[in-house]
PDB file of N, CA and C in Angstrom:
ATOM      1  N   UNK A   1       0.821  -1.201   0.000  1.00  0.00           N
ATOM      2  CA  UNK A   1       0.000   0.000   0.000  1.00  0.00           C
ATOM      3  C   UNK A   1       0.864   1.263   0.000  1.00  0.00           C
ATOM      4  N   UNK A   2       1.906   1.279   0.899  1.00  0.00           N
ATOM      5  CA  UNK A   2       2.470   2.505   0.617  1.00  0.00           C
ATOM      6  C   UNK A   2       3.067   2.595  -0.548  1.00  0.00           C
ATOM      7  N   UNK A   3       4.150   1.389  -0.992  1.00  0.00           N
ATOM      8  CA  UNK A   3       4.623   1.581  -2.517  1.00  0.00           C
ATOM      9  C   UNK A   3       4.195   1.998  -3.362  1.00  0.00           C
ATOM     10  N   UNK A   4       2.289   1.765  -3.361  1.00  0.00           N
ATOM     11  CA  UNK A   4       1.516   2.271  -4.388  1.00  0.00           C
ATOM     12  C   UNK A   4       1.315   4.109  -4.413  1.00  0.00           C
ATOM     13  N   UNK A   5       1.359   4.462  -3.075  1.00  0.00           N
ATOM     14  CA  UNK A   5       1.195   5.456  -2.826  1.00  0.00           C
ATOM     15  C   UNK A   5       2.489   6.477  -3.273  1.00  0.00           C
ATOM     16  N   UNK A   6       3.616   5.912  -2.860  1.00  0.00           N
ATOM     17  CA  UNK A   6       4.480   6.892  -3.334  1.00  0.00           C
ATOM     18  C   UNK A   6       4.909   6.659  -4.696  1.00  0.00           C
ATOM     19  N   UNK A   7       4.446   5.405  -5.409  1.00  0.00           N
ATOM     20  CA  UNK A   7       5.069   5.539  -6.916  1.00  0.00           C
ATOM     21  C   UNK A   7       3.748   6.466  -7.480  1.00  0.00           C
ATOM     22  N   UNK A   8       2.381   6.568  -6.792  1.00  0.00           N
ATOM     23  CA  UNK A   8       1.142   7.484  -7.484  1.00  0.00           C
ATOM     24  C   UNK A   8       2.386   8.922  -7.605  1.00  0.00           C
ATOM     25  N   UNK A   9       2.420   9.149  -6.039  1.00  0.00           N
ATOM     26  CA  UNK A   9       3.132  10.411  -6.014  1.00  0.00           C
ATOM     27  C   UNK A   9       3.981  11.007  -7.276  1.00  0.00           C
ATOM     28  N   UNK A  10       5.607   9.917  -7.206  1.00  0.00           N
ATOM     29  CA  UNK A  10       5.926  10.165  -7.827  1.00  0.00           C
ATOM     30  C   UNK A  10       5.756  10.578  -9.722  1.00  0.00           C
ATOM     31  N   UNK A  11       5.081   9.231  -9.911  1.00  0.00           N
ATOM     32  CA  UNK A  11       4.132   9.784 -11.235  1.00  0.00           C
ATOM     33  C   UNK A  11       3.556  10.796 -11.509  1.00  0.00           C
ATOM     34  N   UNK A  12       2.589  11.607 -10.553  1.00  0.00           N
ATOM     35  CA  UNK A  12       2.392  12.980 -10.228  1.00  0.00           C
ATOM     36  C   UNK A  12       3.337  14.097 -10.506  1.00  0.00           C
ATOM     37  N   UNK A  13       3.978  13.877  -9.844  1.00  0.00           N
ATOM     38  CA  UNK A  13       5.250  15.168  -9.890  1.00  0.00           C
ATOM     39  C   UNK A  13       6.059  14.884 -10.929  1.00  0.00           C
ATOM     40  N   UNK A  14       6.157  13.782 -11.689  1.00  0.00           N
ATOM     41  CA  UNK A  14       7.117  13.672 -12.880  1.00  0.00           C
ATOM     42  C   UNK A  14       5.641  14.312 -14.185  1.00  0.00           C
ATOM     43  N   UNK A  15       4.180  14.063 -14.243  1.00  0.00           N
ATOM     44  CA  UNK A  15       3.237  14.784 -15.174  1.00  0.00           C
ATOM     45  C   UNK A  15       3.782  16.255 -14.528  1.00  0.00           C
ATOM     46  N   UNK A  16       3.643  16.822 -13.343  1.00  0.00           N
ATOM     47  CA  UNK A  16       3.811  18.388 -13.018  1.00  0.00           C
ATOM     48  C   UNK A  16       4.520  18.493 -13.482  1.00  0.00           C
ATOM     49  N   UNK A  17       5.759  18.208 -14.144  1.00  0.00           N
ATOM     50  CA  UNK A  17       7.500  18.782 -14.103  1.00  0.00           C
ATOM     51  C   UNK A  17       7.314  18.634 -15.557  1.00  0.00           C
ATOM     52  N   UNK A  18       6.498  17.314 -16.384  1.00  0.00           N
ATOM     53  CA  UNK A  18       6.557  17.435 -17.704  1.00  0.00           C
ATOM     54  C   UNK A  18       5.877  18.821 -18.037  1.00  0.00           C
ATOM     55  N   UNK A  19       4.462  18.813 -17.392  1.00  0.00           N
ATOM     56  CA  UNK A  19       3.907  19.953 -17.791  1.00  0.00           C
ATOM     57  C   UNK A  19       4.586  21.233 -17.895  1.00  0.00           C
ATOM     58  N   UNK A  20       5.612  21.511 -16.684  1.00  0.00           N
ATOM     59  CA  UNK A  20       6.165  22.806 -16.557  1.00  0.00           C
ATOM     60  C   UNK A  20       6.944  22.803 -17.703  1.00  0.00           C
ATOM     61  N   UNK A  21       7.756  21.541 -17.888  1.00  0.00           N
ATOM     62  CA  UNK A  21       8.639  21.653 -18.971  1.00  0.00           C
ATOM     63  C   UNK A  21       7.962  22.497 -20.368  1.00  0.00           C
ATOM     64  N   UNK A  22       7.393  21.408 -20.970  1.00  0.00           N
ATOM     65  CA  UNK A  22       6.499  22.112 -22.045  1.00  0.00           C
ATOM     66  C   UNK A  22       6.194  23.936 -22.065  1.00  0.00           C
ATOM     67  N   UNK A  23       5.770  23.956 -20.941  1.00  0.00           N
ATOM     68  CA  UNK A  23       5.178  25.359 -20.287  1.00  0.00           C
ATOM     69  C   UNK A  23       6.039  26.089 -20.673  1.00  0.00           C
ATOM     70  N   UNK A  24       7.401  25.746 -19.886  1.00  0.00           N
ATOM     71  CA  UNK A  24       8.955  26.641 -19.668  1.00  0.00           C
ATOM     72  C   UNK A  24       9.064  27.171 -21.689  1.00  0.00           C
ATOM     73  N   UNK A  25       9.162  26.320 -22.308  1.00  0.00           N
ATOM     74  CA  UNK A  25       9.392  26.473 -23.846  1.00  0.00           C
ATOM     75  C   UNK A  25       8.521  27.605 -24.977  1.00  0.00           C
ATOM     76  N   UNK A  26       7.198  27.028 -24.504  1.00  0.00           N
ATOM     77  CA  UNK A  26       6.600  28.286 -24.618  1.00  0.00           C
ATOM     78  C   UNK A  26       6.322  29.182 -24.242  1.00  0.00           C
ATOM     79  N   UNK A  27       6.366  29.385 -22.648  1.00  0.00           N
ATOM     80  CA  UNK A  27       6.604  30.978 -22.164  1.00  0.00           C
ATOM     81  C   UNK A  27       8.216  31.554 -22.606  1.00  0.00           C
ATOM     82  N   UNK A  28       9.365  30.751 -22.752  1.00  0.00           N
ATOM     83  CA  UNK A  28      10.196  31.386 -23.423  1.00  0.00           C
ATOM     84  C   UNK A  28      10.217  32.358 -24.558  1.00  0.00           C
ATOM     85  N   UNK A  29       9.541  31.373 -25.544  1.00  0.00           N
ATOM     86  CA  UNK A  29       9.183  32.269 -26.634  1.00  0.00           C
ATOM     87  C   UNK A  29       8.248  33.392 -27.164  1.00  0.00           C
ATOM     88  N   UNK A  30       7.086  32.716 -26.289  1.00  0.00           N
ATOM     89  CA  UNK A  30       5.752  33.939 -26.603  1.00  0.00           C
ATOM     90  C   UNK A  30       5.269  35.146 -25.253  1.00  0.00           C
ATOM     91  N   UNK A  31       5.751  34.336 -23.979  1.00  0.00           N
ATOM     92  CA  UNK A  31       4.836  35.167 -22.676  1.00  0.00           C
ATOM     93  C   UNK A  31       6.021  35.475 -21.894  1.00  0.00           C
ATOM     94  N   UNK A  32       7.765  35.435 -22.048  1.00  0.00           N
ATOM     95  CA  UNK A  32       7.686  36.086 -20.711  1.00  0.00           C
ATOM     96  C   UNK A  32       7.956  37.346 -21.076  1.00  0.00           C
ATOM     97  N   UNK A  33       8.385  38.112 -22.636  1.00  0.00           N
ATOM     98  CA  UNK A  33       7.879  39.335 -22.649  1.00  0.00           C
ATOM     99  C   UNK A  33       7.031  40.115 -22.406  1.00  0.00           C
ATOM    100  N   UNK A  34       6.095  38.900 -22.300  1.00  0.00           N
ATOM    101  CA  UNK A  34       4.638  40.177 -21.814  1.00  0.00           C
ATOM    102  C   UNK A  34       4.687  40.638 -20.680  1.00  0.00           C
ATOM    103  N   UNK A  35       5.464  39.822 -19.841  1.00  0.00           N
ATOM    104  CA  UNK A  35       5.392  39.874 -18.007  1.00  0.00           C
ATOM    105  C   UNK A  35       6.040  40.752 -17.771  1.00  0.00           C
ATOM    106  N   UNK A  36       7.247  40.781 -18.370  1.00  0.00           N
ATOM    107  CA  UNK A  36       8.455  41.561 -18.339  1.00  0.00           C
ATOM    108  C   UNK A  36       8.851  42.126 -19.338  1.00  0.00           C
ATOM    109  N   UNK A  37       8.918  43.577 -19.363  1.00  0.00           N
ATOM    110  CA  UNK A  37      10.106  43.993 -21.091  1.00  0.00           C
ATOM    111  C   UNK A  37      10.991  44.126 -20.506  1.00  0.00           C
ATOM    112  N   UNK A  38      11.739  44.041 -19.891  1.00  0.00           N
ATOM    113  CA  UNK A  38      13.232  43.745 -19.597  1.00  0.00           C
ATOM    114  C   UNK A  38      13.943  42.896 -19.999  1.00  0.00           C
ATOM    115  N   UNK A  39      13.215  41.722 -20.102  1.00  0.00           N
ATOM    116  CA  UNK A  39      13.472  40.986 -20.697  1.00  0.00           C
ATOM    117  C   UNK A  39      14.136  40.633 -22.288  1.00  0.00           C
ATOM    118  N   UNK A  40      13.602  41.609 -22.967  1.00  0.00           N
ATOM    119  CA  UNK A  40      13.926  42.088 -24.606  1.00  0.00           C
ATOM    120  C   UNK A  40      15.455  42.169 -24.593  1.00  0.00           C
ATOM    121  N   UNK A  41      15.884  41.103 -25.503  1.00  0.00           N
ATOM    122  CA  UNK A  41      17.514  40.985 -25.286  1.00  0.00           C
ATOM    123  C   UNK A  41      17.746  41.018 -24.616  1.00  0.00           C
ATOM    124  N   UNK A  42      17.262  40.142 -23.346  1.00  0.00           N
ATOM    125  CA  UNK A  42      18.510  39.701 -22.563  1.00  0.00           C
ATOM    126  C   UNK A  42      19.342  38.297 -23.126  1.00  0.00           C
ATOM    127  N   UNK A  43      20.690  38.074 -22.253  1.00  0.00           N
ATOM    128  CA  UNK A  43      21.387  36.954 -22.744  1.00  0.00           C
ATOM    129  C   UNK A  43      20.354  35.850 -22.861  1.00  0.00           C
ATOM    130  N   UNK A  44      21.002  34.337 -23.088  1.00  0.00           N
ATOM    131  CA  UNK A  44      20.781  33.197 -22.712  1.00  0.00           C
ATOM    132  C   UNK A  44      21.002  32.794 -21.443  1.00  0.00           C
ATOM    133  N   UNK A  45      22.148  33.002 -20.756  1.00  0.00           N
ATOM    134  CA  UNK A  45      22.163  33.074 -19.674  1.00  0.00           C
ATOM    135  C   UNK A  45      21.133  33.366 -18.382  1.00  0.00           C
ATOM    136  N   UNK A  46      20.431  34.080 -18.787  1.00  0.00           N
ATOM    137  CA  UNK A  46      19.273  34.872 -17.646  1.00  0.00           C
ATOM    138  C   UNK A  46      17.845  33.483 -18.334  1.00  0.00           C
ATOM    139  N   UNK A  47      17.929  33.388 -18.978  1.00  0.00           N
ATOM    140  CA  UNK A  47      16.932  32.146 -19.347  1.00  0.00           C
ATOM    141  C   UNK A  47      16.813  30.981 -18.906  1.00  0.00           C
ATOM    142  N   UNK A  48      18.728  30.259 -18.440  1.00  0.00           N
ATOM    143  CA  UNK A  48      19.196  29.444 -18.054  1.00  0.00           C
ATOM    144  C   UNK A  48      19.098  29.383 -16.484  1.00  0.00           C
ATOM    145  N   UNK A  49      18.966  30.864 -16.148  1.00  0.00           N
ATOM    146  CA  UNK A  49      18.912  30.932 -15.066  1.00  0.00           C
ATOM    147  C   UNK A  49      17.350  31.256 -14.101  1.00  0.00           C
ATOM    148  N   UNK A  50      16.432  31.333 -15.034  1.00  0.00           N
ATOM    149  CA  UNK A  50      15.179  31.169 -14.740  1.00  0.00           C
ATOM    150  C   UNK A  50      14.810  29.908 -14.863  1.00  0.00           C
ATOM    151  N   UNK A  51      14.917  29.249 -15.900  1.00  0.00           N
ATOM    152  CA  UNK A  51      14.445  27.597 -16.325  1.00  0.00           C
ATOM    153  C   UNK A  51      13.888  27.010 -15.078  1.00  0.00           C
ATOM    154  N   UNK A  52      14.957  26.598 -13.676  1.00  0.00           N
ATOM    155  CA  UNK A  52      14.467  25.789 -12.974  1.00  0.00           C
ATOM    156  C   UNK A  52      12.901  26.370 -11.867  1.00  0.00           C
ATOM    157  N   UNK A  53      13.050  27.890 -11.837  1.00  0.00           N
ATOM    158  CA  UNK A  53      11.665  28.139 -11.369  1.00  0.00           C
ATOM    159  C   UNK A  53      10.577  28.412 -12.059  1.00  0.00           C
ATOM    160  N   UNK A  54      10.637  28.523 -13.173  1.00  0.00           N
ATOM    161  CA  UNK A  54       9.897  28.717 -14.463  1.00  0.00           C
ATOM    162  C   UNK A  54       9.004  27.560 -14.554  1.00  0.00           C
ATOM    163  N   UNK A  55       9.654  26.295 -14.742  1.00  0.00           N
ATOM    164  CA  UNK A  55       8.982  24.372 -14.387  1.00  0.00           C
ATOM    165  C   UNK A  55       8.279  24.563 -13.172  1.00  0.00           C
ATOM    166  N   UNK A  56       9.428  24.962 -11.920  1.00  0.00           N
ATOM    167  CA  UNK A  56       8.760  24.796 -11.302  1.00  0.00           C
ATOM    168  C   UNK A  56       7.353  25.575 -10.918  1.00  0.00           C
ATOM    169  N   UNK A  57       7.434  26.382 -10.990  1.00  0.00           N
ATOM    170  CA  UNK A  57       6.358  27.495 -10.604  1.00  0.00           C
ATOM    171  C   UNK A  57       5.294  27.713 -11.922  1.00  0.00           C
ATOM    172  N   UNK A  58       5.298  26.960 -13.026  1.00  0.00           N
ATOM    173  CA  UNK A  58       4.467  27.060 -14.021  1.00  0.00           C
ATOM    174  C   UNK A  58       3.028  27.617 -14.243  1.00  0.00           C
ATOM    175  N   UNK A  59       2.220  26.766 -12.608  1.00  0.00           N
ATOM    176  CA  UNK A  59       0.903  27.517 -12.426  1.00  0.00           C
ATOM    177  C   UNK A  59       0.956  29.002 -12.295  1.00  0.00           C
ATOM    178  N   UNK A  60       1.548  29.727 -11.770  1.00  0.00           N
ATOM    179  CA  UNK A  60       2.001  30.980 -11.124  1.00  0.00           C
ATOM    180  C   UNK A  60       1.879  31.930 -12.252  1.00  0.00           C
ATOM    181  N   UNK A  61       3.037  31.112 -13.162  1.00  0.00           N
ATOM    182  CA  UNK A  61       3.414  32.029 -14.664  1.00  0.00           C
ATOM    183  C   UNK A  61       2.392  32.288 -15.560  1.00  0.00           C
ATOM    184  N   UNK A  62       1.439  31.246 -15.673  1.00  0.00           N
ATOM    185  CA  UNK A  62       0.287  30.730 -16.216  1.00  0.00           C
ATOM    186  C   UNK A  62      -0.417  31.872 -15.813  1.00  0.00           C
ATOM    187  N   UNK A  63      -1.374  31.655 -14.894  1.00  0.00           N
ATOM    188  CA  UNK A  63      -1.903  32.950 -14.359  1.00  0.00           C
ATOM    189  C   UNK A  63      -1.426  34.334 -14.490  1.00  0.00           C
ATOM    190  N   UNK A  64      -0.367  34.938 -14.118  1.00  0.00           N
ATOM    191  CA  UNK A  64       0.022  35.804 -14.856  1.00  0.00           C
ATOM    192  C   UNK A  64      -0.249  36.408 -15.958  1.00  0.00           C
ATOM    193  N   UNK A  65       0.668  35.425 -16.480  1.00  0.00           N
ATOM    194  CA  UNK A  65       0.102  36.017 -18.366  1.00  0.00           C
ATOM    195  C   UNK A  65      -0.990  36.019 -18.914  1.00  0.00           C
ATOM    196  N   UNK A  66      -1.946  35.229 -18.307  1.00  0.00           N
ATOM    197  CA  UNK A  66      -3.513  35.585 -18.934  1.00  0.00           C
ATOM    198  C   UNK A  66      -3.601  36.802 -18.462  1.00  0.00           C
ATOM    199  N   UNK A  67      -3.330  37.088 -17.284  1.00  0.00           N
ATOM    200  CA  UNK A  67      -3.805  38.424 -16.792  1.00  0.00           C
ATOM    201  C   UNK A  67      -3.265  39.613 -17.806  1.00  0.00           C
ATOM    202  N   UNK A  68      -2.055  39.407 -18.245  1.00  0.00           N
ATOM    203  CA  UNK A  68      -1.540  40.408 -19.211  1.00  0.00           C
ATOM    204  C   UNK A  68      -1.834  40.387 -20.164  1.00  0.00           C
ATOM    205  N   UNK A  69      -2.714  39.353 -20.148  1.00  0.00           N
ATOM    206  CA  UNK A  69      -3.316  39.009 -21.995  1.00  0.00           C
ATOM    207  C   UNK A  69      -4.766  40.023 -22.286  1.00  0.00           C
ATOM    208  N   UNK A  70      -5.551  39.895 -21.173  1.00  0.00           N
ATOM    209  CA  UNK A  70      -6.717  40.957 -21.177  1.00  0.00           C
ATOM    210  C   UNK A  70      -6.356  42.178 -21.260  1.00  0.00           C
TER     211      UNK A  70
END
């Protein structure tokens, strides 16, 4: 019973992390200018260095940018 429980888990958080992934790729390209113009030319570097909260925090970003979308 617990095995079942933590491989559910884990399965869980590996769909969340795919999702963010996906997410991360296209807010790269289309939404995090909207959030931010600072953003406009910046390096690769500053991208590289958002990536891991970007996945993680995906719902967050999500919300956001609709809001900037109205």
């Amino acid at each position: 019973m617990v095995e079942l429980i933590i491989s559910m888990v884990l399965i869980l958080m590996g769909i969340y992390l795919l999702i963010g992934l996906f997410f991360c790729f296209v807010f790269f390209r289309k939404g995090v200018q909207s959030i931010d113009e600072g953003v406009k030319g910046a390096p690769i570097f500053m991208k590289i260095l958002i990536f891991p909260g970007t996945v993680a925090l995906w719902p967050v970003l999500l919300a956001k940018w609709r809001k900037t979308k109205k």
